[in-house]
PDB file of N, CA and C in Angstrom:
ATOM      1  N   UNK A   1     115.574 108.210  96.780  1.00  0.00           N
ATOM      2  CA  UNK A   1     115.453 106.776  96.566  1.00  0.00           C
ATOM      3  C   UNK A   1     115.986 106.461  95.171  1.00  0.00           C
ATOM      4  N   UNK A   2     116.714 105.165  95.122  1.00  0.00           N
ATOM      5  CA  UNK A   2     117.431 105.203  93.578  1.00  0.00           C
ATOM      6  C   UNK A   2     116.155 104.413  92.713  1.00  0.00           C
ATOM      7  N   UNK A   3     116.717 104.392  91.025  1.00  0.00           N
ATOM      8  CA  UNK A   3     115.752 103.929  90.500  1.00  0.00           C
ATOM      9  C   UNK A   3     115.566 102.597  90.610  1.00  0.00           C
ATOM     10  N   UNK A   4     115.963 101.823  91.016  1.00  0.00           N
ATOM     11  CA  UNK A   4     115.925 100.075  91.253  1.00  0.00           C
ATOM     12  C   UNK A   4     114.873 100.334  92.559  1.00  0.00           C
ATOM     13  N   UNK A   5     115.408 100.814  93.367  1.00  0.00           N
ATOM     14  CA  UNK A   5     114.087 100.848  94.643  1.00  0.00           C
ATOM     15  C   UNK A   5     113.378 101.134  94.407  1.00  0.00           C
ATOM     16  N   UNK A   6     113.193 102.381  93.962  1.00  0.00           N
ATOM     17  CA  UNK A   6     111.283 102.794  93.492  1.00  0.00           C
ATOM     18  C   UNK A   6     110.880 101.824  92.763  1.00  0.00           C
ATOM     19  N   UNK A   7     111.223 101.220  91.702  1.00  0.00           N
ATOM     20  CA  UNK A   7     110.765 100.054  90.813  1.00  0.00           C
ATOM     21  C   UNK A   7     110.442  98.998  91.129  1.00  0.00           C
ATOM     22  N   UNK A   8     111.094  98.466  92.463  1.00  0.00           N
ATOM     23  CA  UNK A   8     111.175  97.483  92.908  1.00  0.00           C
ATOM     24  C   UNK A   8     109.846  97.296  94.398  1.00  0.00           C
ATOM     25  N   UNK A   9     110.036  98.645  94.807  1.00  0.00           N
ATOM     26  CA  UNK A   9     108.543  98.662  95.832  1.00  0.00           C
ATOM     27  C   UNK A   9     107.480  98.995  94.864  1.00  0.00           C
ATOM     28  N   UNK A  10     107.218  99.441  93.630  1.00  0.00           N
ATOM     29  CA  UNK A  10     105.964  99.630  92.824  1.00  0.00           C
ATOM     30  C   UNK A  10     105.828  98.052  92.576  1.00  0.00           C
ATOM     31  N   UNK A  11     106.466  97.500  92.392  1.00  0.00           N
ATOM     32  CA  UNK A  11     106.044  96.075  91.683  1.00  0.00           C
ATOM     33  C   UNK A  11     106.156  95.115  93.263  1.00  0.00           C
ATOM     34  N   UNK A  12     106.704  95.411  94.137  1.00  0.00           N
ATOM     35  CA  UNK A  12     106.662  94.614  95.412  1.00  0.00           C
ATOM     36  C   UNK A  12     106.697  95.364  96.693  1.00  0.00           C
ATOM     37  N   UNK A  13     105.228  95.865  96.745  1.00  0.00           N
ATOM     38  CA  UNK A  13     104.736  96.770  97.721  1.00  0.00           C
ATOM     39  C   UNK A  13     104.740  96.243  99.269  1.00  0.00           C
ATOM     40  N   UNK A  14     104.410  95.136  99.294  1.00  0.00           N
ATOM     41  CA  UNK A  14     104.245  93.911 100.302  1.00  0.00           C
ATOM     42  C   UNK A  14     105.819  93.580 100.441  1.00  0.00           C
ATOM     43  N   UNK A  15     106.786  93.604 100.228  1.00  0.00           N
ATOM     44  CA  UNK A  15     108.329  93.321 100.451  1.00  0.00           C
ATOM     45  C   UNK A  15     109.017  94.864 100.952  1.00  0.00           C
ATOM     46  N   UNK A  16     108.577  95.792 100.799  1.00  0.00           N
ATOM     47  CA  UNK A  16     109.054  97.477 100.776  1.00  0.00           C
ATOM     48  C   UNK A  16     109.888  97.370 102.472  1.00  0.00           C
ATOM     49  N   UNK A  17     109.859  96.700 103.562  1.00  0.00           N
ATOM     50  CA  UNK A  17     110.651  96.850 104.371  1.00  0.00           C
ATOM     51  C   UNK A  17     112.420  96.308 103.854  1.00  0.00           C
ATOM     52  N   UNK A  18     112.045  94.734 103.315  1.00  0.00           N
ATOM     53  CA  UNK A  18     113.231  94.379 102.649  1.00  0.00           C
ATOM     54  C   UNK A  18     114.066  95.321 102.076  1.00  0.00           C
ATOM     55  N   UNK A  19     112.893  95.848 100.801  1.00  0.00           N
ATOM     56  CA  UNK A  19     113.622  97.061 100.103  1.00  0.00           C
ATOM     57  C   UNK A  19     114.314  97.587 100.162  1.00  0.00           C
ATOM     58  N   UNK A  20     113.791  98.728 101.417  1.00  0.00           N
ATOM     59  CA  UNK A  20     114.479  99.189 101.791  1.00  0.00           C
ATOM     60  C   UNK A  20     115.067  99.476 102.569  1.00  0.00           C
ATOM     61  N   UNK A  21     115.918  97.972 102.896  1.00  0.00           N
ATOM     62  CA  UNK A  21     116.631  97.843 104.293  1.00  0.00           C
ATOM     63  C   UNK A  21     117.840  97.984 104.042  1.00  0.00           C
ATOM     64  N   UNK A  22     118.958  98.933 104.749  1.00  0.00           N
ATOM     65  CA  UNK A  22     120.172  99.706 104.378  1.00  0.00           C
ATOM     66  C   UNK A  22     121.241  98.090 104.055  1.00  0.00           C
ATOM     67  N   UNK A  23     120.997  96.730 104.230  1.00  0.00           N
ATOM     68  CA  UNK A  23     121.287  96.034 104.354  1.00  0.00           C
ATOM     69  C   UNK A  23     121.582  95.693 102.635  1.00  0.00           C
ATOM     70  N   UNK A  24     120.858  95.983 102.043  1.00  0.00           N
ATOM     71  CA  UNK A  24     120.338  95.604 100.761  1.00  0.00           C
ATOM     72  C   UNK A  24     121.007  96.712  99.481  1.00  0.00           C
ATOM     73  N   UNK A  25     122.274  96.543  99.141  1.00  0.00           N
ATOM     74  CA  UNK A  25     122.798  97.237  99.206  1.00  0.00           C
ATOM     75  C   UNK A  25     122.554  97.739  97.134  1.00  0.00           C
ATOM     76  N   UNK A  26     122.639  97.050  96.617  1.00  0.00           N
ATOM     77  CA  UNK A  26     122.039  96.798  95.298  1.00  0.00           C
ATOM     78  C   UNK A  26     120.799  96.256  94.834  1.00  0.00           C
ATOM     79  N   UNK A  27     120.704  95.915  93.584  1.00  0.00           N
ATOM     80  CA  UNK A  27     119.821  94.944  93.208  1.00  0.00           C
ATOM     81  C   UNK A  27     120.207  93.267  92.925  1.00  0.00           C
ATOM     82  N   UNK A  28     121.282  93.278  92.917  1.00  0.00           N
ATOM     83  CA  UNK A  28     121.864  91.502  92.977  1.00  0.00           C
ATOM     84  C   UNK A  28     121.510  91.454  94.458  1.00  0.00           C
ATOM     85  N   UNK A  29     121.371  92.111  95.407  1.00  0.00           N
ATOM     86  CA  UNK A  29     122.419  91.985  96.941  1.00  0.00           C
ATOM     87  C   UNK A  29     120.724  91.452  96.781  1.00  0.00           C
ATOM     88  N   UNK A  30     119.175  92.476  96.448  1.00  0.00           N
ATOM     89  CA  UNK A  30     117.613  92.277  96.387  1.00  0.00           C
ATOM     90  C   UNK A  30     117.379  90.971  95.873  1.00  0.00           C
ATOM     91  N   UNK A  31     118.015  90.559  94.750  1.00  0.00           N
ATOM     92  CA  UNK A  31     117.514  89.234  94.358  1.00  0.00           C
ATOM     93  C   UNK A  31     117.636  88.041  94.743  1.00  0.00           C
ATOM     94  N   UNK A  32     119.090  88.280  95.490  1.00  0.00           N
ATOM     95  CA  UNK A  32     119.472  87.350  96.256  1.00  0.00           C
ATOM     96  C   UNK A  32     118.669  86.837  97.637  1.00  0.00           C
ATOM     97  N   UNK A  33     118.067  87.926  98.055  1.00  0.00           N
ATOM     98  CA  UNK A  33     117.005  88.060  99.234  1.00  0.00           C
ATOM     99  C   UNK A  33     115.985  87.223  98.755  1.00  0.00           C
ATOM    100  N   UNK A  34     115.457  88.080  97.571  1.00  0.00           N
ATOM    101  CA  UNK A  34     114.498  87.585  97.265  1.00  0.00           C
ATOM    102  C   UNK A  34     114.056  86.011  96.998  1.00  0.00           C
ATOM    103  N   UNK A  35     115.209  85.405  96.509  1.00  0.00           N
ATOM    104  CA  UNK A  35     115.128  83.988  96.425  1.00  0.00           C
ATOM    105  C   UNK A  35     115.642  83.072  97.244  1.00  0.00           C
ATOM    106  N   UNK A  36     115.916  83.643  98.490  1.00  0.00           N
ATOM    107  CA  UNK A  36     116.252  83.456  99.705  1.00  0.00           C
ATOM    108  C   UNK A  36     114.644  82.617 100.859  1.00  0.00           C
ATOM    109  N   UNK A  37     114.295  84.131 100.324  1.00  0.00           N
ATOM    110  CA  UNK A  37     112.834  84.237 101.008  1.00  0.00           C
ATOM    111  C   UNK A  37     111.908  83.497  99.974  1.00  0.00           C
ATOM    112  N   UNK A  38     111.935  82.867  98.573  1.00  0.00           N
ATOM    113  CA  UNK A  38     111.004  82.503  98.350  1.00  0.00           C
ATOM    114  C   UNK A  38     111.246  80.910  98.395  1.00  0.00           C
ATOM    115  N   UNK A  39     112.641  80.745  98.779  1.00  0.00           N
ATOM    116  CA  UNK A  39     113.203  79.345  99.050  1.00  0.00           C
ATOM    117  C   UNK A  39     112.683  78.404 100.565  1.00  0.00           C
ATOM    118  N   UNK A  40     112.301  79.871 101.095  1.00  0.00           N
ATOM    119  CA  UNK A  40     111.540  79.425 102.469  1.00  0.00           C
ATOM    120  C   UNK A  40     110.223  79.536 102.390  1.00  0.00           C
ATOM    121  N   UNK A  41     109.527  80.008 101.751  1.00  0.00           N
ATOM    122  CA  UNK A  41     107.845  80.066 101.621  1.00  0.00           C
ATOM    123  C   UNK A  41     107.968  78.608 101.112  1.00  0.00           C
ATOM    124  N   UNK A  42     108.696  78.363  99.912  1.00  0.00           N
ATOM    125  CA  UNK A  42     108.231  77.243  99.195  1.00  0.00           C
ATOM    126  C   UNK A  42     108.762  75.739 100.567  1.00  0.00           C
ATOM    127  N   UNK A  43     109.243  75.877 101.253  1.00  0.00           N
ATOM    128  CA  UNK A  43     109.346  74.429 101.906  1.00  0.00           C
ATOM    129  C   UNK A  43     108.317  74.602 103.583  1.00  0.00           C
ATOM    130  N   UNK A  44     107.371  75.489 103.596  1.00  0.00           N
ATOM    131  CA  UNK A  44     106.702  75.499 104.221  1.00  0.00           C
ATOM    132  C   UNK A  44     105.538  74.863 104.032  1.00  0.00           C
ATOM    133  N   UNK A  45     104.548  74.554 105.193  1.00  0.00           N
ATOM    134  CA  UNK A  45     103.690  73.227 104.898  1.00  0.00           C
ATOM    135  C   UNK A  45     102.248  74.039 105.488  1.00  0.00           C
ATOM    136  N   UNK A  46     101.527  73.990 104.908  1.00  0.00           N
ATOM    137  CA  UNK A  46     101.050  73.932 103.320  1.00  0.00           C
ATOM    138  C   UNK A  46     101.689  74.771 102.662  1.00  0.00           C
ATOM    139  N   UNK A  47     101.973  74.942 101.808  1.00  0.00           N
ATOM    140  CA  UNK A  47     102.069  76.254 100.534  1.00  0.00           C
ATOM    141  C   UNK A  47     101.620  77.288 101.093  1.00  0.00           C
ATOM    142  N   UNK A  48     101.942  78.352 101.010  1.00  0.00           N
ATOM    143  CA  UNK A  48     101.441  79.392 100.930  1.00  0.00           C
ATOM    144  C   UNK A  48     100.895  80.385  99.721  1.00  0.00           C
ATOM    145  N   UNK A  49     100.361  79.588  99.158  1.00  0.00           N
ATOM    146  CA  UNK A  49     100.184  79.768  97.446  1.00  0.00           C
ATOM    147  C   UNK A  49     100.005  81.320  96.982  1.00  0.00           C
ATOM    148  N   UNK A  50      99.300  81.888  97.875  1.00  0.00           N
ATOM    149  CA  UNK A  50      99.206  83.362  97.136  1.00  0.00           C
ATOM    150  C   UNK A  50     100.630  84.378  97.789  1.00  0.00           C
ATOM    151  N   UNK A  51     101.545  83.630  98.300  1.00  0.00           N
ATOM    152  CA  UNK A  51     102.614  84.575  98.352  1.00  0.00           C
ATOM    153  C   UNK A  51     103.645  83.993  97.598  1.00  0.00           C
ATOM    154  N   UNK A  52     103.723  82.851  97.103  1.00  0.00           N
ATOM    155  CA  UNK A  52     104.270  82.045  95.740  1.00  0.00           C
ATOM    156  C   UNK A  52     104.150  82.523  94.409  1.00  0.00           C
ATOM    157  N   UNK A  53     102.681  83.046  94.338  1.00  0.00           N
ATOM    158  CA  UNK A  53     102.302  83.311  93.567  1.00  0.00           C
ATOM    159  C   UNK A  53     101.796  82.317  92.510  1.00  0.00           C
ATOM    160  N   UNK A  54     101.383  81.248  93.066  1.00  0.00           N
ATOM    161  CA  UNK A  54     100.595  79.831  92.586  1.00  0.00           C
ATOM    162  C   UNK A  54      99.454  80.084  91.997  1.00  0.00           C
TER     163      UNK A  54
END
């Protein structure tokens, strides 16, 4: 596992399929996901506040 992945499932244990999905090819390719997916929590109704991190 490279060092961006291990780092990245220690701090986002709850995301670790994303991680490490062969899809995901870097860490830009991860962040991009990532604010992908938090672009859709946030226009969901109600909030989902503790996966926002509100």
């Amino acid at each position: 596992m490279s060092r961006w992945r291990r780092e990245a499932s220690e701090r986002l244990p709850e995301l670790q399929p994303l991680i490490a999905s062969r899809e995901v090819e870097g860490p830009m390719m991860l962040w991009i996901e990532l604010q992908s997916k938090f672009r859709a929590l946030c226009e969901e109704s109600p909030l989902p506040l503790d996966a926002i991190g509100a």
